[in-house]
C-alpha atoms as a PDB file:
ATOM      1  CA  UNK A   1      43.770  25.322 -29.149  1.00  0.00           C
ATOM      2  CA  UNK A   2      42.980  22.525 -31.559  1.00  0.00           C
ATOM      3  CA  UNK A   3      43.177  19.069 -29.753  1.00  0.00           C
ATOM      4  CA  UNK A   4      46.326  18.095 -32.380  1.00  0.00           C
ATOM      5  CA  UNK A   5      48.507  20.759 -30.776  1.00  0.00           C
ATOM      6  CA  UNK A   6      48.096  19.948 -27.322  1.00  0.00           C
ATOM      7  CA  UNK A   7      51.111  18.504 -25.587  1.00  0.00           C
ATOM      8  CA  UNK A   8      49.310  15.288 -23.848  1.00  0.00           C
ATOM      9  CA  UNK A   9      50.883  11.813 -23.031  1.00  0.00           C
ATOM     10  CA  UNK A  10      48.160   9.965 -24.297  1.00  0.00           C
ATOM     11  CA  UNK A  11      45.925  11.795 -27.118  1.00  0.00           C
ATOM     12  CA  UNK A  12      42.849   8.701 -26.359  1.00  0.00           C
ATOM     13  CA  UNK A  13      42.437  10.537 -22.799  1.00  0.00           C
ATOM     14  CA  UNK A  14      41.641  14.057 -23.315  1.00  0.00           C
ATOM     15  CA  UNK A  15      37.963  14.900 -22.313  1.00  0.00           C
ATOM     16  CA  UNK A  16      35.818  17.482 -23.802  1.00  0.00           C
ATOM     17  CA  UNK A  17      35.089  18.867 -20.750  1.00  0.00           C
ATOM     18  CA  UNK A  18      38.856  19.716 -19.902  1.00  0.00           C
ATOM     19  CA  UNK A  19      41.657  18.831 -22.677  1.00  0.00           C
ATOM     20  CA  UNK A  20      43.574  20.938 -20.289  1.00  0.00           C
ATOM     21  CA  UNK A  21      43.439  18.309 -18.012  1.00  0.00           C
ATOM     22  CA  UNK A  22      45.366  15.903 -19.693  1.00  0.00           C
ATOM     23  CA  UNK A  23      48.059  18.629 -20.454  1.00  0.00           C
ATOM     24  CA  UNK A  24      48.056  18.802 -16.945  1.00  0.00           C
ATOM     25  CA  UNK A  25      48.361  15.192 -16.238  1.00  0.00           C
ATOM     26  CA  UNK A  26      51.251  14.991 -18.941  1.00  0.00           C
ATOM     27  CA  UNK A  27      53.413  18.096 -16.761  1.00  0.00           C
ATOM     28  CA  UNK A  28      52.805  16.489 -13.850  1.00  0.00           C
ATOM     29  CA  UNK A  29      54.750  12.820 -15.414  1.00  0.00           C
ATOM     30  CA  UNK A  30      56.895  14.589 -16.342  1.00  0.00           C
ATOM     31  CA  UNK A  31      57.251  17.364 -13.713  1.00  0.00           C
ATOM     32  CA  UNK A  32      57.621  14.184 -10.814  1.00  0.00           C
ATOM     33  CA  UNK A  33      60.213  12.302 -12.860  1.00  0.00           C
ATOM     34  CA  UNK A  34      62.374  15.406 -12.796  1.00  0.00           C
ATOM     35  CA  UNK A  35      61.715  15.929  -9.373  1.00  0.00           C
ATOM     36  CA  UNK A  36      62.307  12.361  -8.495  1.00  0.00           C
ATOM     37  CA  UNK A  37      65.735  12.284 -10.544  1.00  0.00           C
ATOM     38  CA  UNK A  38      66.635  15.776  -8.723  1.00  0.00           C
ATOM     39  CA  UNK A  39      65.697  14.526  -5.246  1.00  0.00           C
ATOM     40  CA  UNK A  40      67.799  11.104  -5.839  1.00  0.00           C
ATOM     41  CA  UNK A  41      70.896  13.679  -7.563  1.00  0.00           C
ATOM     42  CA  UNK A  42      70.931  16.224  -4.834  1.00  0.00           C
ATOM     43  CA  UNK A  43      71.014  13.203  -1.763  1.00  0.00           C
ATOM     44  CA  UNK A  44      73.921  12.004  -3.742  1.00  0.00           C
ATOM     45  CA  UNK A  45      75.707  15.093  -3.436  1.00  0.00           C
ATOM     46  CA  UNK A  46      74.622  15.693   0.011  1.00  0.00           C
ATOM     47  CA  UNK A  47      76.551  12.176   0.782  1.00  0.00           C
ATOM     48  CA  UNK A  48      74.046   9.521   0.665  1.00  0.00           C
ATOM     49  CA  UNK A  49      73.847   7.355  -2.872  1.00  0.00           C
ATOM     50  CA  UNK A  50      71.518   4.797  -4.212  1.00  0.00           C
ATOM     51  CA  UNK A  51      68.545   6.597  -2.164  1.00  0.00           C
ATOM     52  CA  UNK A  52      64.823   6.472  -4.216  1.00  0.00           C
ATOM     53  CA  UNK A  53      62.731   9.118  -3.639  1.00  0.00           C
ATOM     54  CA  UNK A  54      60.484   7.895  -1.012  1.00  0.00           C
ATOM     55  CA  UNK A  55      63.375   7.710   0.514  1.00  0.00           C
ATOM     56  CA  UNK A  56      64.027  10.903   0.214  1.00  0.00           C
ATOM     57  CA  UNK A  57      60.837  11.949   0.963  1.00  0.00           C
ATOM     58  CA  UNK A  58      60.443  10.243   4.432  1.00  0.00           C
ATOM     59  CA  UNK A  59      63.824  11.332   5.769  1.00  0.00           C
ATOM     60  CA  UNK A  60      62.936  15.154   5.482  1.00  0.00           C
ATOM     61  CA  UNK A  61      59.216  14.074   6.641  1.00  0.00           C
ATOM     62  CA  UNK A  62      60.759  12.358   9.599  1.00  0.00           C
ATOM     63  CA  UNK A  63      63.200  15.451  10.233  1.00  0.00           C
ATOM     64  CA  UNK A  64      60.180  17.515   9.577  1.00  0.00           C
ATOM     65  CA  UNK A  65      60.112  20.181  12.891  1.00  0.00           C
ATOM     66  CA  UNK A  66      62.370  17.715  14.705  1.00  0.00           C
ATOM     67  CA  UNK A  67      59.654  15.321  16.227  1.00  0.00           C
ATOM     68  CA  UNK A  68      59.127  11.582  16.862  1.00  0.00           C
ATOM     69  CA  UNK A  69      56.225  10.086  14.009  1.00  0.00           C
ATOM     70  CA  UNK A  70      54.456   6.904  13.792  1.00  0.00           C
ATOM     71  CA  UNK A  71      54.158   4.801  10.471  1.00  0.00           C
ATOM     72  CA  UNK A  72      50.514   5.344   9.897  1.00  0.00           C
ATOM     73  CA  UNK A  73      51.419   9.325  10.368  1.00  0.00           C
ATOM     74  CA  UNK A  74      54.134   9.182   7.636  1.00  0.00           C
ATOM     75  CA  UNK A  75      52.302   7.816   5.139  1.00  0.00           C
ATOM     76  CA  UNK A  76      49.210  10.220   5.827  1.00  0.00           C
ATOM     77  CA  UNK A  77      51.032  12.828   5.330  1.00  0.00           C
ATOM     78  CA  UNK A  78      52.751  11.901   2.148  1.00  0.00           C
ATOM     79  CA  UNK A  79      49.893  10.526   0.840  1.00  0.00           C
ATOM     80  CA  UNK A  80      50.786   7.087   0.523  1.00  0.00           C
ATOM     81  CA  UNK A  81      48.670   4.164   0.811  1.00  0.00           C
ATOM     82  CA  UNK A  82      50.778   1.179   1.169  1.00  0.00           C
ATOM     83  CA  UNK A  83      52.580   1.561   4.253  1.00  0.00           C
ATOM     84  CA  UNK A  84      54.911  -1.282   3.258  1.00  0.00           C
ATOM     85  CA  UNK A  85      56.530   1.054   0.850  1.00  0.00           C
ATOM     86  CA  UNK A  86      57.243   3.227   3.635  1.00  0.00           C
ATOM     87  CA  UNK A  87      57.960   1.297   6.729  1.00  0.00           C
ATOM     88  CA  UNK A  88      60.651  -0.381   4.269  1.00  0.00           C
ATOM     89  CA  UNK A  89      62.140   2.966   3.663  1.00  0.00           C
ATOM     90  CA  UNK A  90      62.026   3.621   7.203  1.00  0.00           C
ATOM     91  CA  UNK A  91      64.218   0.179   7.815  1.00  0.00           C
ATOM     92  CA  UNK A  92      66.600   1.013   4.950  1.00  0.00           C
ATOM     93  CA  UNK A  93      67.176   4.872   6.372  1.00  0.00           C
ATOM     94  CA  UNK A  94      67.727   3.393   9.624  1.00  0.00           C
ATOM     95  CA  UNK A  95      69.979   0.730   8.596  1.00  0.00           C
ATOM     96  CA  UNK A  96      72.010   4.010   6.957  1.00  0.00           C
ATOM     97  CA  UNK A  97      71.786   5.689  10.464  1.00  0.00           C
ATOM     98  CA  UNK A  98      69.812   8.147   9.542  1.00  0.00           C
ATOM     99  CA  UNK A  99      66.183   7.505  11.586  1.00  0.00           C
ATOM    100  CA  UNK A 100      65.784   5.702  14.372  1.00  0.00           C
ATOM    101  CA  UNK A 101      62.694   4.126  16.361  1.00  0.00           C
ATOM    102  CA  UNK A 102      61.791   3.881  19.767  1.00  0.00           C
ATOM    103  CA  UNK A 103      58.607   1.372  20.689  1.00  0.00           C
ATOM    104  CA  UNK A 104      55.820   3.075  22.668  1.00  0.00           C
ATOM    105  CA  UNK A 105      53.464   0.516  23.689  1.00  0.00           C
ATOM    106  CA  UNK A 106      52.709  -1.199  20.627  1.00  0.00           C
ATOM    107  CA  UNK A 107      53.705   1.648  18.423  1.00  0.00           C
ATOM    108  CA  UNK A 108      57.039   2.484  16.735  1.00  0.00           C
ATOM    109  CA  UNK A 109      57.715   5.839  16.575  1.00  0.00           C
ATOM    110  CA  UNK A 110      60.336   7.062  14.615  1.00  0.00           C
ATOM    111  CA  UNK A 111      62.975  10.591  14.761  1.00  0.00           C
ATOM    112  CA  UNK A 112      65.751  11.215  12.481  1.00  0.00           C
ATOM    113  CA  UNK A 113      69.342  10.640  14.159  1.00  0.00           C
ATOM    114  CA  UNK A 114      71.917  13.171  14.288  1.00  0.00           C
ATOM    115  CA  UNK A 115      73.310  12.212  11.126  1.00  0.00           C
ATOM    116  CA  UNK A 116      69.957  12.367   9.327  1.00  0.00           C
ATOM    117  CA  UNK A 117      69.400  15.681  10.331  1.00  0.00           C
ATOM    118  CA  UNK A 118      73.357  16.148   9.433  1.00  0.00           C
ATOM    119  CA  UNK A 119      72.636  14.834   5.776  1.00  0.00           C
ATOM    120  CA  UNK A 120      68.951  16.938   5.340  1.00  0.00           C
ATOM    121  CA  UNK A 121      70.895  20.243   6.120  1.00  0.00           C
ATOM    122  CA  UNK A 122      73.438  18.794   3.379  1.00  0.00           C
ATOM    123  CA  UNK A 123      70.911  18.299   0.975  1.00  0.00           C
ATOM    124  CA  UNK A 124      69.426  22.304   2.127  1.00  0.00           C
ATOM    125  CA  UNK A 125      72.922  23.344   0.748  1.00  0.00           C
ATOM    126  CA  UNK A 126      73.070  21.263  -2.300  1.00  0.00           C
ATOM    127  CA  UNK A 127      69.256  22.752  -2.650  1.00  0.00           C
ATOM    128  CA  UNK A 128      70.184  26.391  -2.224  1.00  0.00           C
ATOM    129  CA  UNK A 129      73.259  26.123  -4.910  1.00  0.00           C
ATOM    130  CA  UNK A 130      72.013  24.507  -7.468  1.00  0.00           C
ATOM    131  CA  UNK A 131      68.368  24.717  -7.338  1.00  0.00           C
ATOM    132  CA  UNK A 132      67.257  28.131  -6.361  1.00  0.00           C
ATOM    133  CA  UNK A 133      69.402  30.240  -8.738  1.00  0.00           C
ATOM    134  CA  UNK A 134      67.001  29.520 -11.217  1.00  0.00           C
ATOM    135  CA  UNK A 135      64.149  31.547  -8.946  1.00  0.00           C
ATOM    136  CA  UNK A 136      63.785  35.189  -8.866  1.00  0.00           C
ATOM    137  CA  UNK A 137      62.458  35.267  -5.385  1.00  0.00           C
ATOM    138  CA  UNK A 138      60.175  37.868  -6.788  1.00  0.00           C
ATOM    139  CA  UNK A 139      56.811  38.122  -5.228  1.00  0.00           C
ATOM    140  CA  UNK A 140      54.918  38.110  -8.073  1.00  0.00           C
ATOM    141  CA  UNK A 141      56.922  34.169  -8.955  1.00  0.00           C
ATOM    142  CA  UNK A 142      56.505  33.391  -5.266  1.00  0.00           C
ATOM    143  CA  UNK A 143      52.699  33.764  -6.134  1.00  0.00           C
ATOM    144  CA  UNK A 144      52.162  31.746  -8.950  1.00  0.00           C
ATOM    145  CA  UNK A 145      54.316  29.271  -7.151  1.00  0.00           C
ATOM    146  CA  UNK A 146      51.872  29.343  -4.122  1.00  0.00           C
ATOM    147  CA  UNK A 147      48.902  29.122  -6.370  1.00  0.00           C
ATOM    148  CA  UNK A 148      50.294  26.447  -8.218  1.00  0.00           C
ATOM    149  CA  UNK A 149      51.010  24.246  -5.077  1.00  0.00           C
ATOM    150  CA  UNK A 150      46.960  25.039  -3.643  1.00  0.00           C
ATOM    151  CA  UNK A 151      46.144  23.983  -7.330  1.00  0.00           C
ATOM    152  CA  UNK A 152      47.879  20.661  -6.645  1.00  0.00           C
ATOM    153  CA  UNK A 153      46.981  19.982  -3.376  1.00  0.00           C
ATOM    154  CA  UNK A 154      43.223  20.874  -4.742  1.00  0.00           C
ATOM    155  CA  UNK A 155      43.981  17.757  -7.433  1.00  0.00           C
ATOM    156  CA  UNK A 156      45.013  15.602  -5.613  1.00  0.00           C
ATOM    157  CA  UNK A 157      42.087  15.520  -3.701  1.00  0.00           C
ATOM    158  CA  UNK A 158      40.108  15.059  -7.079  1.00  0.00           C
ATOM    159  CA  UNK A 159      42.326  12.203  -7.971  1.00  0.00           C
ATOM    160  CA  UNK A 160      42.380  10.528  -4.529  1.00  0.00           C
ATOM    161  CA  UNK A 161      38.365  10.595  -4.465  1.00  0.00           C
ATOM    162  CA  UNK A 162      38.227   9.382  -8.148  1.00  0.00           C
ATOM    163  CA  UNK A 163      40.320   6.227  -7.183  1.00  0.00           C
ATOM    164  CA  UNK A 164      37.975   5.827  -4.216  1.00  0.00           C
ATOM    165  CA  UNK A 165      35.419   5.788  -7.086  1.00  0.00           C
ATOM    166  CA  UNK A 166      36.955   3.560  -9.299  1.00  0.00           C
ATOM    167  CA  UNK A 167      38.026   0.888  -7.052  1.00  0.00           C
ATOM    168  CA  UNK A 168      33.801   0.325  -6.076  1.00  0.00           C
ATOM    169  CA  UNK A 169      32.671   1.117  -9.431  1.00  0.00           C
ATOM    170  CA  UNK A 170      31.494  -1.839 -11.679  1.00  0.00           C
ATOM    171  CA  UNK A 171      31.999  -0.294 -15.444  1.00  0.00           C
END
């Protein structure tokens, strides 16, 4: 495929060794900015407005197989680095009455209220009909699915330990 025809955010980026990379990079902008819209949309309709999507993201974390997590957990787990971010989400979602925290030694550790978990099975519903209709459930879509998501997992560690790079490299 000639370098013109590619579909790329930013022609000046694409690499020899991988053009396909920056088509990549370009579906993922614009693969999270529909995701983020939908996840913000769908918490809306599940009853909660003017949510962002970390929100979003740490309320079902928190939920996540119905146990207690600290700070430093959440963020590990959704891979991000300023914790600030997220322990402001946390005291915005609890200020909703949807997490709370209980102080263990010097550690918060945080559990999604009844409501939370009211308003994650909510957004399950609003998931389920408007969402999934578009999916076959067919195991061959299931697979390309699954591949896809070890694909991006597999990325993001390429990305994370290129940053790591970048932030001690004197160019």
């Amino acid at each position: 495929m000639k370098e013109a025809s590619r579909i790329v955010s930013s022609q000046h980026l694409i690499s020899p060794k991988s053009p396909e990379l920056s088509e990549m990079e370009f579906g993922l902008i614009i693969a999270w900015h529909a995701f983020a819209r939908w996840m913000m949309r769908c918490m809306t309709t599940a009853g909660v407005k003017d949510m962002t999507p970390i929100d979003v993201l740490v309320l079902h974390h928190v939920s996540h197989r119905d146990s207690e997590k600290r700070l430093a957990d959440i963020c590990f787990v959704l891979n991000v680095e300023d914790t600030h971010v997220v322990s402001y989400s946390l005291r915005k979602l609890a200020g909703l009455g949807l997490v709370q925290s209980v102080k263990k030694g010097k550690e918060a550790f945080f559990s999604v209220t009844e409501r939370g978990r009211e308003i994650c099975l909510a957004y399950r519903d609003v998931r389920e009909a408007c969402l999934m209709p578009g999916f076959t459930g067919s195991p061959e879509d299931n697979a390309q699915i699954g591949e896809l998501a070890r694909l991006l997992r597999t990325l993001s560690g390429r990305y994370d330990q290129a940053a790591r790079a970048a932030s001690t490299s004197s160019l």
